[in-house]
PDB file of N, CA and C in Angstrom:
ATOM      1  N   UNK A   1     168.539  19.282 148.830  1.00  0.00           N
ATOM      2  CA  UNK A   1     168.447  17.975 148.220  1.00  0.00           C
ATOM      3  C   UNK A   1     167.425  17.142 148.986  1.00  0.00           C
ATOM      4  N   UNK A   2     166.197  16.477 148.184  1.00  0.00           N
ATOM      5  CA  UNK A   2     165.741  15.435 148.435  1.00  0.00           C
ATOM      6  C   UNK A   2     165.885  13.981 148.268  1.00  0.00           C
ATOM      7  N   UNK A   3     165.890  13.394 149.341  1.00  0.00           N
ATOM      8  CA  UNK A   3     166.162  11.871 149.384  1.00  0.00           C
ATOM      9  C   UNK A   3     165.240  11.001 149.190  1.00  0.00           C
ATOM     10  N   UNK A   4     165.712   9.685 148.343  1.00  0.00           N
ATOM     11  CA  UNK A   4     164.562   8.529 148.433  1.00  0.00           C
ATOM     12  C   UNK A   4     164.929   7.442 148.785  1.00  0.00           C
ATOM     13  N   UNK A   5     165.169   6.875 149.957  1.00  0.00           N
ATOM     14  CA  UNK A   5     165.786   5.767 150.259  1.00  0.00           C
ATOM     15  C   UNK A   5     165.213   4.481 149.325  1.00  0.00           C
ATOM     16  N   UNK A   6     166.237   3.810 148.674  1.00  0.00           N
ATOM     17  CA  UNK A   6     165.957   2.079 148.382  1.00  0.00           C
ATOM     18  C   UNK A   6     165.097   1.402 149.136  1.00  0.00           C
ATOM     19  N   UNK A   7     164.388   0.112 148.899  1.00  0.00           N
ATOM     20  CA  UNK A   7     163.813  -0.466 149.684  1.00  0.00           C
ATOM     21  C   UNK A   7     165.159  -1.521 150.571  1.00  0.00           C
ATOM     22  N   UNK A   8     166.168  -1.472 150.294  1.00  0.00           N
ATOM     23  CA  UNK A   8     166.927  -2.362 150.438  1.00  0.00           C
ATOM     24  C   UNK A   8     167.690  -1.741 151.679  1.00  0.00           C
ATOM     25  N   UNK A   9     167.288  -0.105 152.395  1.00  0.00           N
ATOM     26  CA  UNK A   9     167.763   0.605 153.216  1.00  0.00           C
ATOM     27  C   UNK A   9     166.539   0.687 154.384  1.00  0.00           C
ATOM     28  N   UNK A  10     166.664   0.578 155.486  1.00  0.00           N
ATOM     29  CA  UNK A  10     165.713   0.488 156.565  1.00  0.00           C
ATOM     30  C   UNK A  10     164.728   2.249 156.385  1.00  0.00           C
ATOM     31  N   UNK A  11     163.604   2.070 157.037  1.00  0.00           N
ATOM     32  CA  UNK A  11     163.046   3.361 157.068  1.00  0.00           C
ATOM     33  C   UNK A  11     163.143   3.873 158.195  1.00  0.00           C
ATOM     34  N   UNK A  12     164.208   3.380 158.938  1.00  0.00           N
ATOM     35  CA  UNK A  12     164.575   4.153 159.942  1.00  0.00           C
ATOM     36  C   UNK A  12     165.809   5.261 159.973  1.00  0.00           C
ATOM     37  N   UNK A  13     166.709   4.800 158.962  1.00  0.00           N
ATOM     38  CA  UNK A  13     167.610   5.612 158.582  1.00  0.00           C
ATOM     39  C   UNK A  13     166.640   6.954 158.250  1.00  0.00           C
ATOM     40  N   UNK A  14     165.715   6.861 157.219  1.00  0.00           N
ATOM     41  CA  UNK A  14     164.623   8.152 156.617  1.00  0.00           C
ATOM     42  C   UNK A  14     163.964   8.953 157.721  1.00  0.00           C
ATOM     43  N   UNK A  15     163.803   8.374 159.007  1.00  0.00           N
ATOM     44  CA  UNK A  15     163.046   9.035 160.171  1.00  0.00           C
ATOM     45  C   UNK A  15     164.330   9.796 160.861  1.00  0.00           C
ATOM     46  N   UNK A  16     165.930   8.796 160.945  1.00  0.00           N
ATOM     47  CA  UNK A  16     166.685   9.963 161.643  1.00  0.00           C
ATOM     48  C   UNK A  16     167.308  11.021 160.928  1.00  0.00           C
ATOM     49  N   UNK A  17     167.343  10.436 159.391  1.00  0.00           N
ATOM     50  CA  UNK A  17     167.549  12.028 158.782  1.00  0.00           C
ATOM     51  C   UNK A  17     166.608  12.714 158.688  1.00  0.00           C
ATOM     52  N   UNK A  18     165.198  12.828 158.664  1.00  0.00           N
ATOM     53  CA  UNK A  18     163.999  13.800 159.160  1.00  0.00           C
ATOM     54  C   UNK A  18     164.746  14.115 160.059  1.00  0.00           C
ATOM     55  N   UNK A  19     165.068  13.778 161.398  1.00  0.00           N
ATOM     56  CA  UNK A  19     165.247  14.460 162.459  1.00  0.00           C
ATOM     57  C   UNK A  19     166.375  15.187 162.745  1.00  0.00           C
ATOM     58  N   UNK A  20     166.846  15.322 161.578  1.00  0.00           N
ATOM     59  CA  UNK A  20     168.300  16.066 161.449  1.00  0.00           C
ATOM     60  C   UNK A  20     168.015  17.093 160.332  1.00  0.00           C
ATOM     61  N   UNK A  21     166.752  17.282 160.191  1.00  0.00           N
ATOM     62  CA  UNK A  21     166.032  18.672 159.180  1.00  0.00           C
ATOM     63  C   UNK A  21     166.553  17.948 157.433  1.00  0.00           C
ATOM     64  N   UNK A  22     166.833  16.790 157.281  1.00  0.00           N
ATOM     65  CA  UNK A  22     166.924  16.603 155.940  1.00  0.00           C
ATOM     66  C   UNK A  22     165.442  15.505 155.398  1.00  0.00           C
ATOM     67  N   UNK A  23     165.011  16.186 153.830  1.00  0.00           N
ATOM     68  CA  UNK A  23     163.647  16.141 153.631  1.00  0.00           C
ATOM     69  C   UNK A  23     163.946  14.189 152.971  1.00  0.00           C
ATOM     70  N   UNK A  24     163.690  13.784 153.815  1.00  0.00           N
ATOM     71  CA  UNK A  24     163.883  12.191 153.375  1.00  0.00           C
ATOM     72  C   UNK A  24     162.378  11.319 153.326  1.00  0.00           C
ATOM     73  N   UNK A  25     162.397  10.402 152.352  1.00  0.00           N
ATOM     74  CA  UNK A  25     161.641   9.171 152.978  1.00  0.00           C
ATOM     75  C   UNK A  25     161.638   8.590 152.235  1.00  0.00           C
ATOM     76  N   UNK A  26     161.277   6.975 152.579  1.00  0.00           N
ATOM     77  CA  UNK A  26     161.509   5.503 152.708  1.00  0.00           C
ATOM     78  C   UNK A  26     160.906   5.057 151.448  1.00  0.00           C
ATOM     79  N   UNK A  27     161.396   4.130 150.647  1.00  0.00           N
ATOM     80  CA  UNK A  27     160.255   3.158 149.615  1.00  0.00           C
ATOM     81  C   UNK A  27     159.181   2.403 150.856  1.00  0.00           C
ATOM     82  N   UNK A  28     159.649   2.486 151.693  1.00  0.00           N
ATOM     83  CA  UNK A  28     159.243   1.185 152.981  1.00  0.00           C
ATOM     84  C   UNK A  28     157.678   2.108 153.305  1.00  0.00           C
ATOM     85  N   UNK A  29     158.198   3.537 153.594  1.00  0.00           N
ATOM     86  CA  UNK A  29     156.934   4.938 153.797  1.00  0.00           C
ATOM     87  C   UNK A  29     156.162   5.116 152.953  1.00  0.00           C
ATOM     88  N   UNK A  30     155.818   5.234 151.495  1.00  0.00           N
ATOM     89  CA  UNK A  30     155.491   5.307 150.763  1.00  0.00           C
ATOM     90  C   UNK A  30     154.863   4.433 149.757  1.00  0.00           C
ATOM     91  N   UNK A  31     154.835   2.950 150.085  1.00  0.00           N
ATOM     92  CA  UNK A  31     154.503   1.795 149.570  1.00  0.00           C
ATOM     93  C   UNK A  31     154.929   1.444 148.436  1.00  0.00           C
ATOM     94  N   UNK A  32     156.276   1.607 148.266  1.00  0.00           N
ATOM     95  CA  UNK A  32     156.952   1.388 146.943  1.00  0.00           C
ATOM     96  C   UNK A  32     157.815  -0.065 146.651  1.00  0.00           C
ATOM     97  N   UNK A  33     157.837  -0.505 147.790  1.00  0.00           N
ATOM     98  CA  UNK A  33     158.335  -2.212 147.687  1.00  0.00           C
ATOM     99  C   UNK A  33     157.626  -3.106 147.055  1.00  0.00           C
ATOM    100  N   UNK A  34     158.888  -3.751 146.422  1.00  0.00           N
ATOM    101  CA  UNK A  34     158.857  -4.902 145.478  1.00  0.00           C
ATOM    102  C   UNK A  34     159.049  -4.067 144.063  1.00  0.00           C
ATOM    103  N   UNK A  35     158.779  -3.007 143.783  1.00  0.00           N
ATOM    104  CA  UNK A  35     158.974  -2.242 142.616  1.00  0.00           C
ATOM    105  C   UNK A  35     160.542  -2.330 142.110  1.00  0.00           C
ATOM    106  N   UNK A  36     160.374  -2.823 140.641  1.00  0.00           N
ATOM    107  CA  UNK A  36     162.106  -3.174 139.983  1.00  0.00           C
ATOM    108  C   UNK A  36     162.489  -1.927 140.263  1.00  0.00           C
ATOM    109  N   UNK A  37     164.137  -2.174 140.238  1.00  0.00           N
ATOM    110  CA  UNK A  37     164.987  -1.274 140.356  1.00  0.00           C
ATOM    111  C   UNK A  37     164.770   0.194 139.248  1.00  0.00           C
ATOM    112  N   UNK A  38     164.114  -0.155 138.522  1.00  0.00           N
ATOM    113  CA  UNK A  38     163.568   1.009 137.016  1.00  0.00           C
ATOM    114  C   UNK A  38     162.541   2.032 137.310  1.00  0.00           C
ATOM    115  N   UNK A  39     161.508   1.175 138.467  1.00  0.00           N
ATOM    116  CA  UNK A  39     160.555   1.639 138.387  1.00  0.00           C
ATOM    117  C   UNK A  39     160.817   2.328 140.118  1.00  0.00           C
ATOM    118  N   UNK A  40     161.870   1.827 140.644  1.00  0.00           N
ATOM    119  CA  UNK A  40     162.448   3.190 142.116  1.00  0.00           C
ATOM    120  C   UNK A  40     163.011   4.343 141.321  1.00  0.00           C
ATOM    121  N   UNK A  41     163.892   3.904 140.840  1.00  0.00           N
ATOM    122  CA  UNK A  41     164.321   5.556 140.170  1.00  0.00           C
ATOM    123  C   UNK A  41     163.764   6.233 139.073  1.00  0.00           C
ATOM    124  N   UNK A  42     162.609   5.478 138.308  1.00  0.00           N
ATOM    125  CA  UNK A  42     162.122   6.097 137.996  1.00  0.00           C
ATOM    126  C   UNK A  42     160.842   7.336 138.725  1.00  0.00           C
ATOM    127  N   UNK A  43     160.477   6.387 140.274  1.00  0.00           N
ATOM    128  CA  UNK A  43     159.798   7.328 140.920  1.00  0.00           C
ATOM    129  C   UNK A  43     160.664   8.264 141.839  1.00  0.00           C
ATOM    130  N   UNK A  44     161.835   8.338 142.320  1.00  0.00           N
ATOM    131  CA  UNK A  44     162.283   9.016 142.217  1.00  0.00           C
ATOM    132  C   UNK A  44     163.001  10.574 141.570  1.00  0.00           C
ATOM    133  N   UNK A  45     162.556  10.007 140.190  1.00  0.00           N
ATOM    134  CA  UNK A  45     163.097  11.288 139.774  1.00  0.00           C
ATOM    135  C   UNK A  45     161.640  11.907 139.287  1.00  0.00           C
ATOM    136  N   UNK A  46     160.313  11.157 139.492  1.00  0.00           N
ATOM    137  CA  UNK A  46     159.336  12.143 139.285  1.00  0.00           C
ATOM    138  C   UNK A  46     158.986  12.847 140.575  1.00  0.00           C
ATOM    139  N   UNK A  47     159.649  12.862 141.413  1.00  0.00           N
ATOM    140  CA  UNK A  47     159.482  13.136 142.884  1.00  0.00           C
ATOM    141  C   UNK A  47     160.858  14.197 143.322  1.00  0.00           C
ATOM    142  N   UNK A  48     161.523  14.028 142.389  1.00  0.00           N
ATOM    143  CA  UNK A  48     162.809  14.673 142.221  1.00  0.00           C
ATOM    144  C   UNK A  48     163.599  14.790 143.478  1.00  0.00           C
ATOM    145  N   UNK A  49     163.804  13.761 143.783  1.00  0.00           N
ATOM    146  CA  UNK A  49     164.740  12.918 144.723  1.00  0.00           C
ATOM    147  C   UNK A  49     165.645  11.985 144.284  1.00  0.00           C
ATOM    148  N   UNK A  50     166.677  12.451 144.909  1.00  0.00           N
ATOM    149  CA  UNK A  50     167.943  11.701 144.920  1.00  0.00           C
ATOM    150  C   UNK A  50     168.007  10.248 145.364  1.00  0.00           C
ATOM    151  N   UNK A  51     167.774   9.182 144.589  1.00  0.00           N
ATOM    152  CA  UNK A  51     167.827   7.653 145.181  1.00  0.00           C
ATOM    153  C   UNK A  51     168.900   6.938 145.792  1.00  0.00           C
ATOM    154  N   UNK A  52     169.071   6.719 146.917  1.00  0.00           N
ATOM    155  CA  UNK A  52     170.261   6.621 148.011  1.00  0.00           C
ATOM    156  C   UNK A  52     169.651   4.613 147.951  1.00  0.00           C
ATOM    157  N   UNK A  53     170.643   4.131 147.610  1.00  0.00           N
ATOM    158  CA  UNK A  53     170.500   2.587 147.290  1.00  0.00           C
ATOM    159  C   UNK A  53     171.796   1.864 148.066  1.00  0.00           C
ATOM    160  N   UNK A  54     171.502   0.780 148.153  1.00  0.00           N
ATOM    161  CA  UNK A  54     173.315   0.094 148.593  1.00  0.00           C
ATOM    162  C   UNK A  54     173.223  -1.392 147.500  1.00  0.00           C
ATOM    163  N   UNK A  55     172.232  -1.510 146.550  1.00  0.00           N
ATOM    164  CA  UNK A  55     172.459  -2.082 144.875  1.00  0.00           C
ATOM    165  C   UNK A  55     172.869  -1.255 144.068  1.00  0.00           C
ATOM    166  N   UNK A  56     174.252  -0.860 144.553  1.00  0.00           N
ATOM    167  CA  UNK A  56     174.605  -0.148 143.525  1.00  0.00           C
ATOM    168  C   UNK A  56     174.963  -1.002 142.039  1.00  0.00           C
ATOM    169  N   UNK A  57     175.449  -2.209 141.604  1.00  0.00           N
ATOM    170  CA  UNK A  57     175.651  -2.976 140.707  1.00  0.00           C
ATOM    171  C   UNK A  57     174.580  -2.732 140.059  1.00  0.00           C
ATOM    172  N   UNK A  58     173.371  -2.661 140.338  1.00  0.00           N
ATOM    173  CA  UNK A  58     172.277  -2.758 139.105  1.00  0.00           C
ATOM    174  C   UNK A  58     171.873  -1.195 139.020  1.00  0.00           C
ATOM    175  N   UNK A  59     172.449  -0.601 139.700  1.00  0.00           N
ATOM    176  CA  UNK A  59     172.047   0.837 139.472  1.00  0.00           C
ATOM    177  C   UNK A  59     172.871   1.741 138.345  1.00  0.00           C
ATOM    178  N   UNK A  60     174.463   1.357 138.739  1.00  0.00           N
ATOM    179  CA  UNK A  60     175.077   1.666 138.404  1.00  0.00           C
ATOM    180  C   UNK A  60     174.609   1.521 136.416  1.00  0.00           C
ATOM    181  N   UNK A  61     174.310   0.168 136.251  1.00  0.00           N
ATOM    182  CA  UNK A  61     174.171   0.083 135.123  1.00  0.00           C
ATOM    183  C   UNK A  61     172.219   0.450 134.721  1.00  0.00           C
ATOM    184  N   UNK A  62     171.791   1.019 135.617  1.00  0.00           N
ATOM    185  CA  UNK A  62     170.387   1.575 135.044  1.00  0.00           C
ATOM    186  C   UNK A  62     170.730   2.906 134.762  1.00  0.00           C
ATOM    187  N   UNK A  63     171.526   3.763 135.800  1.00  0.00           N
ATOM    188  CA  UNK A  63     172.492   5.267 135.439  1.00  0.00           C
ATOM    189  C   UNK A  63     172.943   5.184 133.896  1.00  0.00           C
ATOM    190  N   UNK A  64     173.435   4.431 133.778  1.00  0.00           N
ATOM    191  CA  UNK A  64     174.097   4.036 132.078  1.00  0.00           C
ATOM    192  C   UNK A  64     172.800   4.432 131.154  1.00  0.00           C
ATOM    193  N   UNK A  65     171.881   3.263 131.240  1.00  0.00           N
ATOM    194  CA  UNK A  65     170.839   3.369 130.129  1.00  0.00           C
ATOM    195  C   UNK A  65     170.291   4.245 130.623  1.00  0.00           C
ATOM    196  N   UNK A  66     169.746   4.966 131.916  1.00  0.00           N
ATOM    197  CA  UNK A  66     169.615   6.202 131.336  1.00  0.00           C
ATOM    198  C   UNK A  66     169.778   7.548 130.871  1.00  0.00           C
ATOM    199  N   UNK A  67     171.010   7.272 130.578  1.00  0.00           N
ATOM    200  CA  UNK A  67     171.605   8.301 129.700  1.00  0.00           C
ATOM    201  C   UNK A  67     171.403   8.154 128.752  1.00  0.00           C
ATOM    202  N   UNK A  68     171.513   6.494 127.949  1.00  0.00           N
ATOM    203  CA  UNK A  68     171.322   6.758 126.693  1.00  0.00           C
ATOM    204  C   UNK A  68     169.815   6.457 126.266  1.00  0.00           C
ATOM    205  N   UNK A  69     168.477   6.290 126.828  1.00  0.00           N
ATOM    206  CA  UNK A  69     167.205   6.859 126.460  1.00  0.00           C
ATOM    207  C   UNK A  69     167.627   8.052 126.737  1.00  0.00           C
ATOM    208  N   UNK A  70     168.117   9.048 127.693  1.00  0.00           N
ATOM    209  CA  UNK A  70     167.922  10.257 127.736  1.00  0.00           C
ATOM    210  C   UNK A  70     166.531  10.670 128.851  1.00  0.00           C
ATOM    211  N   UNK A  71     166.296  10.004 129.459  1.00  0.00           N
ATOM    212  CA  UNK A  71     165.471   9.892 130.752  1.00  0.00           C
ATOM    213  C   UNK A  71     166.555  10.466 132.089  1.00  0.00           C
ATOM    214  N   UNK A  72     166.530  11.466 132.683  1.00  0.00           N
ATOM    215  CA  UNK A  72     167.537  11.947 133.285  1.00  0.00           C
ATOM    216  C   UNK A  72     166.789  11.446 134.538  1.00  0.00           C
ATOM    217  N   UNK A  73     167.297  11.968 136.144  1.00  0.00           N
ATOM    218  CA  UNK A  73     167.081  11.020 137.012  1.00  0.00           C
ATOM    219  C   UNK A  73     167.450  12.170 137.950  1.00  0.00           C
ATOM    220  N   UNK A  74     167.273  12.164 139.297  1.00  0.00           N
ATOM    221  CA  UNK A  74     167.728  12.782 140.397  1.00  0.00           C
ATOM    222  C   UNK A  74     168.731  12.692 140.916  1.00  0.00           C
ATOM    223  N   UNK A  75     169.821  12.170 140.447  1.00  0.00           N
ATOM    224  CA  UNK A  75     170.682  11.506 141.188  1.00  0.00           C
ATOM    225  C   UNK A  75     170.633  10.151 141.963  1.00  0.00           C
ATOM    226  N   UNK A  76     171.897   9.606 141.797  1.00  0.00           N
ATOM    227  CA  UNK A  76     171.908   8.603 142.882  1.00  0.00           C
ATOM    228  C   UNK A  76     173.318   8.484 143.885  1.00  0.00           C
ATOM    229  N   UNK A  77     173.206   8.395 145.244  1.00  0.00           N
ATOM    230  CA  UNK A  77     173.889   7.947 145.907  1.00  0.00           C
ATOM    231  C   UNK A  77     174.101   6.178 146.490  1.00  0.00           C
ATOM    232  N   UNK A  78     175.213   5.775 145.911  1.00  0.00           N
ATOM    233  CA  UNK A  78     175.508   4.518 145.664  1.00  0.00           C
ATOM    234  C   UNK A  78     175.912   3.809 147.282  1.00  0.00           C
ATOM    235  N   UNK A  79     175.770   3.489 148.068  1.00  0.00           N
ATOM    236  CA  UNK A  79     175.775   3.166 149.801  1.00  0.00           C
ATOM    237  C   UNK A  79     177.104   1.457 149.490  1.00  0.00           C
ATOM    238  N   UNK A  80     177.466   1.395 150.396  1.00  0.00           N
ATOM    239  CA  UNK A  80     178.030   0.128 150.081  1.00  0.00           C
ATOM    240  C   UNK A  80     176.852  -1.362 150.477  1.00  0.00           C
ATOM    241  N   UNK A  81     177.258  -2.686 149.834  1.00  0.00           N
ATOM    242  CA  UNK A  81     176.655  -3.418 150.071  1.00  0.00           C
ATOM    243  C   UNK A  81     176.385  -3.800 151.435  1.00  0.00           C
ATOM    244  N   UNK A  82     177.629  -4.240 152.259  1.00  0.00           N
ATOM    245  CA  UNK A  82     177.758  -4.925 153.067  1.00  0.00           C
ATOM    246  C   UNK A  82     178.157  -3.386 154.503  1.00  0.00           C
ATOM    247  N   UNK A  83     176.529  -3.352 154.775  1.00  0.00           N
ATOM    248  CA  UNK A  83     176.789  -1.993 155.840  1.00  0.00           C
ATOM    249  C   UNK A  83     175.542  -2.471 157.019  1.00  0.00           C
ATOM    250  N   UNK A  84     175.981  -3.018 158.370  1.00  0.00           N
ATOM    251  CA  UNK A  84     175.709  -3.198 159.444  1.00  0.00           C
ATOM    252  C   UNK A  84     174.772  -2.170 160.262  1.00  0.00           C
ATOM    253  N   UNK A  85     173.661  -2.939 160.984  1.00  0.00           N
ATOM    254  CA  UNK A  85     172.838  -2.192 161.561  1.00  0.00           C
ATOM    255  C   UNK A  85     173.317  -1.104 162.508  1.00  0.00           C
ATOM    256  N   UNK A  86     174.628  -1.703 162.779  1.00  0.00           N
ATOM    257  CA  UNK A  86     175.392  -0.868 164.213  1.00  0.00           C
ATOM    258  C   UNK A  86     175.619   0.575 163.556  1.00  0.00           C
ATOM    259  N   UNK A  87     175.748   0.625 161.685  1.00  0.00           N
ATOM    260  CA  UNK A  87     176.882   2.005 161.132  1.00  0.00           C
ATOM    261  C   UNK A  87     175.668   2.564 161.146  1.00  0.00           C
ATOM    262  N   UNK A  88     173.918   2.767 161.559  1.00  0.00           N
ATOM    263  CA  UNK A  88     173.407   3.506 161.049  1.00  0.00           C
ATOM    264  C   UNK A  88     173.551   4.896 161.316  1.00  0.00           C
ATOM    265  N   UNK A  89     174.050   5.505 162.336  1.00  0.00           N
ATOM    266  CA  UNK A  89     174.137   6.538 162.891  1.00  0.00           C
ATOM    267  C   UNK A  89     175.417   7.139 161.376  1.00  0.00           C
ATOM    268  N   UNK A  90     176.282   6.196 161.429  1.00  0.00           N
ATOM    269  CA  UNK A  90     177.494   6.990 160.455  1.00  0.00           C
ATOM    270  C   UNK A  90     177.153   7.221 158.978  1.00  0.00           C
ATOM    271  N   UNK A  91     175.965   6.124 158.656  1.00  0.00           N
ATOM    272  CA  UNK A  91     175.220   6.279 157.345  1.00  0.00           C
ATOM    273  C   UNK A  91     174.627   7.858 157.595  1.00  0.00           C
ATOM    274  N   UNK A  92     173.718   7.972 157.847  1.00  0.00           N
ATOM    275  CA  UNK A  92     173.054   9.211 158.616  1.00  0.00           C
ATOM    276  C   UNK A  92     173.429  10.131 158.338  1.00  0.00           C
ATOM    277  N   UNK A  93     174.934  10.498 159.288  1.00  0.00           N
ATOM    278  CA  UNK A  93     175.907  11.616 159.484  1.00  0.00           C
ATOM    279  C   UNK A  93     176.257  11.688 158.088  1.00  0.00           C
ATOM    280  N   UNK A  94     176.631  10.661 156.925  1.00  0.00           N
ATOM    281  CA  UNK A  94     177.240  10.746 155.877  1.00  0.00           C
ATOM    282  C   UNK A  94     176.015  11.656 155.087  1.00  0.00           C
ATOM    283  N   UNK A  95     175.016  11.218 154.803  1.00  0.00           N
ATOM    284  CA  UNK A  95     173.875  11.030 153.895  1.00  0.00           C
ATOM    285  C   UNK A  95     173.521  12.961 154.783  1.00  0.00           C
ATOM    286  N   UNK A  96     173.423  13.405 155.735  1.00  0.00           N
ATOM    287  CA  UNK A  96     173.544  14.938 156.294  1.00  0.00           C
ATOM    288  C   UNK A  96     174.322  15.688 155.454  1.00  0.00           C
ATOM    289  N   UNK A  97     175.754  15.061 155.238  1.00  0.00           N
ATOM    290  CA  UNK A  97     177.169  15.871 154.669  1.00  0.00           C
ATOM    291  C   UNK A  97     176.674  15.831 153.276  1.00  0.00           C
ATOM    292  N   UNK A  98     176.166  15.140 152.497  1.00  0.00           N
ATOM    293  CA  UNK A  98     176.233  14.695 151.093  1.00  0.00           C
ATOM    294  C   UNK A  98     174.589  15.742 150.814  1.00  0.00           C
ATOM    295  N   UNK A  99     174.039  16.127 151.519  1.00  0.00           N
ATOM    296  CA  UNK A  99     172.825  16.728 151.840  1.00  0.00           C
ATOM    297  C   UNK A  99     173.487  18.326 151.769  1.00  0.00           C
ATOM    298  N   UNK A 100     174.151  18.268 153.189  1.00  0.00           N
ATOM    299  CA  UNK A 100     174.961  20.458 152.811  1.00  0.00           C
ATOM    300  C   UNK A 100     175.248  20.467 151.973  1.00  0.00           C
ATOM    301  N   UNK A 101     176.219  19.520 151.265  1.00  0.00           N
ATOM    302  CA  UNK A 101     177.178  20.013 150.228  1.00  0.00           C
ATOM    303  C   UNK A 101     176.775  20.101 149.016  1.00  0.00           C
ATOM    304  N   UNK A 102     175.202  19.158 148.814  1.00  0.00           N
ATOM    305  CA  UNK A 102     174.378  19.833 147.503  1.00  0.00           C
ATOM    306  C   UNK A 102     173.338  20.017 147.432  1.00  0.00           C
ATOM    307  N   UNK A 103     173.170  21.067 148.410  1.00  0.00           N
ATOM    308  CA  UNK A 103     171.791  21.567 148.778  1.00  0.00           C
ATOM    309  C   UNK A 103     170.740  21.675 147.846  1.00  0.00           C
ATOM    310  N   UNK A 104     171.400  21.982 146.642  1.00  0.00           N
ATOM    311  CA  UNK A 104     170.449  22.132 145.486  1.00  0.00           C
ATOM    312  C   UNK A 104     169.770  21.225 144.910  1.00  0.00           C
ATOM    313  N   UNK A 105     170.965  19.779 145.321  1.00  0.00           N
ATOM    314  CA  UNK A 105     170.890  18.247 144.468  1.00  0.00           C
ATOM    315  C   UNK A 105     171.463  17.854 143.910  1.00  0.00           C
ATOM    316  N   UNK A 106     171.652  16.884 143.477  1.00  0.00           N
ATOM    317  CA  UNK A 106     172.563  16.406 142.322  1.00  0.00           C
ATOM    318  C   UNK A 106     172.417  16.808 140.561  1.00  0.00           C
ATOM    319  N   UNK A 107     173.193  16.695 139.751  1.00  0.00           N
ATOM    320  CA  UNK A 107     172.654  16.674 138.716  1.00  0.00           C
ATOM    321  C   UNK A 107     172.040  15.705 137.753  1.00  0.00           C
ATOM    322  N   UNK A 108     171.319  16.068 136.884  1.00  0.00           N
ATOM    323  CA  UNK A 108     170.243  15.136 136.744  1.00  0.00           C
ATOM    324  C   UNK A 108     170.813  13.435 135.757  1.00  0.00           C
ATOM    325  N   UNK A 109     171.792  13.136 136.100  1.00  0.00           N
ATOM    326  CA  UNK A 109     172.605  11.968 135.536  1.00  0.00           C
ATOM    327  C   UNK A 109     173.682  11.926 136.490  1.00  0.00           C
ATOM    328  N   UNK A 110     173.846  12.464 137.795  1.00  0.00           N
ATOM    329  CA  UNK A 110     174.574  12.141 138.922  1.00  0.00           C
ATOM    330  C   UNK A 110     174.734  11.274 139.652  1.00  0.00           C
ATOM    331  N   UNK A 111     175.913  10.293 139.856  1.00  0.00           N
ATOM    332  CA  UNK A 111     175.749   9.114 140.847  1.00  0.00           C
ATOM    333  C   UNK A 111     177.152   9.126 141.676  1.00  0.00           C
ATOM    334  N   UNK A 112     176.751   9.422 142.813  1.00  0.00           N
ATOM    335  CA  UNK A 112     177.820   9.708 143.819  1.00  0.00           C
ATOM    336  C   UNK A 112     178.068   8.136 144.468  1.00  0.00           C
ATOM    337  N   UNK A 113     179.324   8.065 144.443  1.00  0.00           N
ATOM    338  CA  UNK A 113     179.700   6.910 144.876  1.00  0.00           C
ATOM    339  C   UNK A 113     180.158   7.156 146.446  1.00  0.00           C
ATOM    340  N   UNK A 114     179.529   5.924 147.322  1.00  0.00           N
ATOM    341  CA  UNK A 114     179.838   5.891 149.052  1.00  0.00           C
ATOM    342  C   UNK A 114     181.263   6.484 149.263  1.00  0.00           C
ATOM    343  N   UNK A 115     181.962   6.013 148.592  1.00  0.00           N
ATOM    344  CA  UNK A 115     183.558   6.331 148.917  1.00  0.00           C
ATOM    345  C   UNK A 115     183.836   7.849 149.199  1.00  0.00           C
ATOM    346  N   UNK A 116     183.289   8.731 148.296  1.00  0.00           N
ATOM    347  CA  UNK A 116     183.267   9.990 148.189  1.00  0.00           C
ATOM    348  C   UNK A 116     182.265  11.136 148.979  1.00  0.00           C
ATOM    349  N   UNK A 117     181.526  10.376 149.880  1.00  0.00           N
ATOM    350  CA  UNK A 117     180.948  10.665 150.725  1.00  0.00           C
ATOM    351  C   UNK A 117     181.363  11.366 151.823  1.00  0.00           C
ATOM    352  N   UNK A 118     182.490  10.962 152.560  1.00  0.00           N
ATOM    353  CA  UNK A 118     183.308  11.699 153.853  1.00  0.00           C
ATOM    354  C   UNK A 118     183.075  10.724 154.382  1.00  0.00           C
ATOM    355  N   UNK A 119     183.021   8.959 154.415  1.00  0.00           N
ATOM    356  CA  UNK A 119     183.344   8.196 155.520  1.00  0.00           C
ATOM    357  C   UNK A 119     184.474   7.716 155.016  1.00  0.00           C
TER     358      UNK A 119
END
């Protein structure tokens, strides 16, 4: 599984999962900030990466419509809002686990919610 971090997620989280052999990187790396929420997952899924966000509220409902255009997506992993500079290490460790367990990726209208993560 490939990752695309939100702009709304530091690009440092994306450098320590590099360093934990998972293929990540940043909207922050890539010059994708300020881009609407439509136009991240939409580059995401031409990049075919999994979009790891903590807006999940507006995601949740872009997952919706796109199902019904029928524009499928890489997945998304939904992060909670309110997550402290101190948890980055446990973000990390989570976003590793959620990485083994679908090595392949998500499926292409998949949105994994934080809860279900293993923290």
């Amino acid at each position: 599984m490939k990752l695309y971090l939100d702009e709304d997620l530091s690009p440092r989280v994306a450098r320590l999962l590099r360093r934990r052999g998972v293929d990540a990187v940043s909207a922050h790396e890539v010059g994708n900030l300020q881009l609407s929420d439509w136009e991240q997952l939409a580059y995401a899924a031409r990049e075919g990466r999994c979009l790891v966000t903590r807006n999940a509220r507006h995601f949740i409902l872009l997952a919706q419509e796109a199902v019904r255009r029928q524009e499928p997506h890489a997945g998304l992993v939904l992060c909670p809002l309110r997550f402290r500079g101190s948890e980055v290490q446990a973000l990390v460790a989570a976003l590793v686990r959620v990485v083994k367990r679908y090595p392949e990726g998500l499926g292409e209208y998949d949105v994994l919610l934080w809860r279900f993560c293993g923290i």
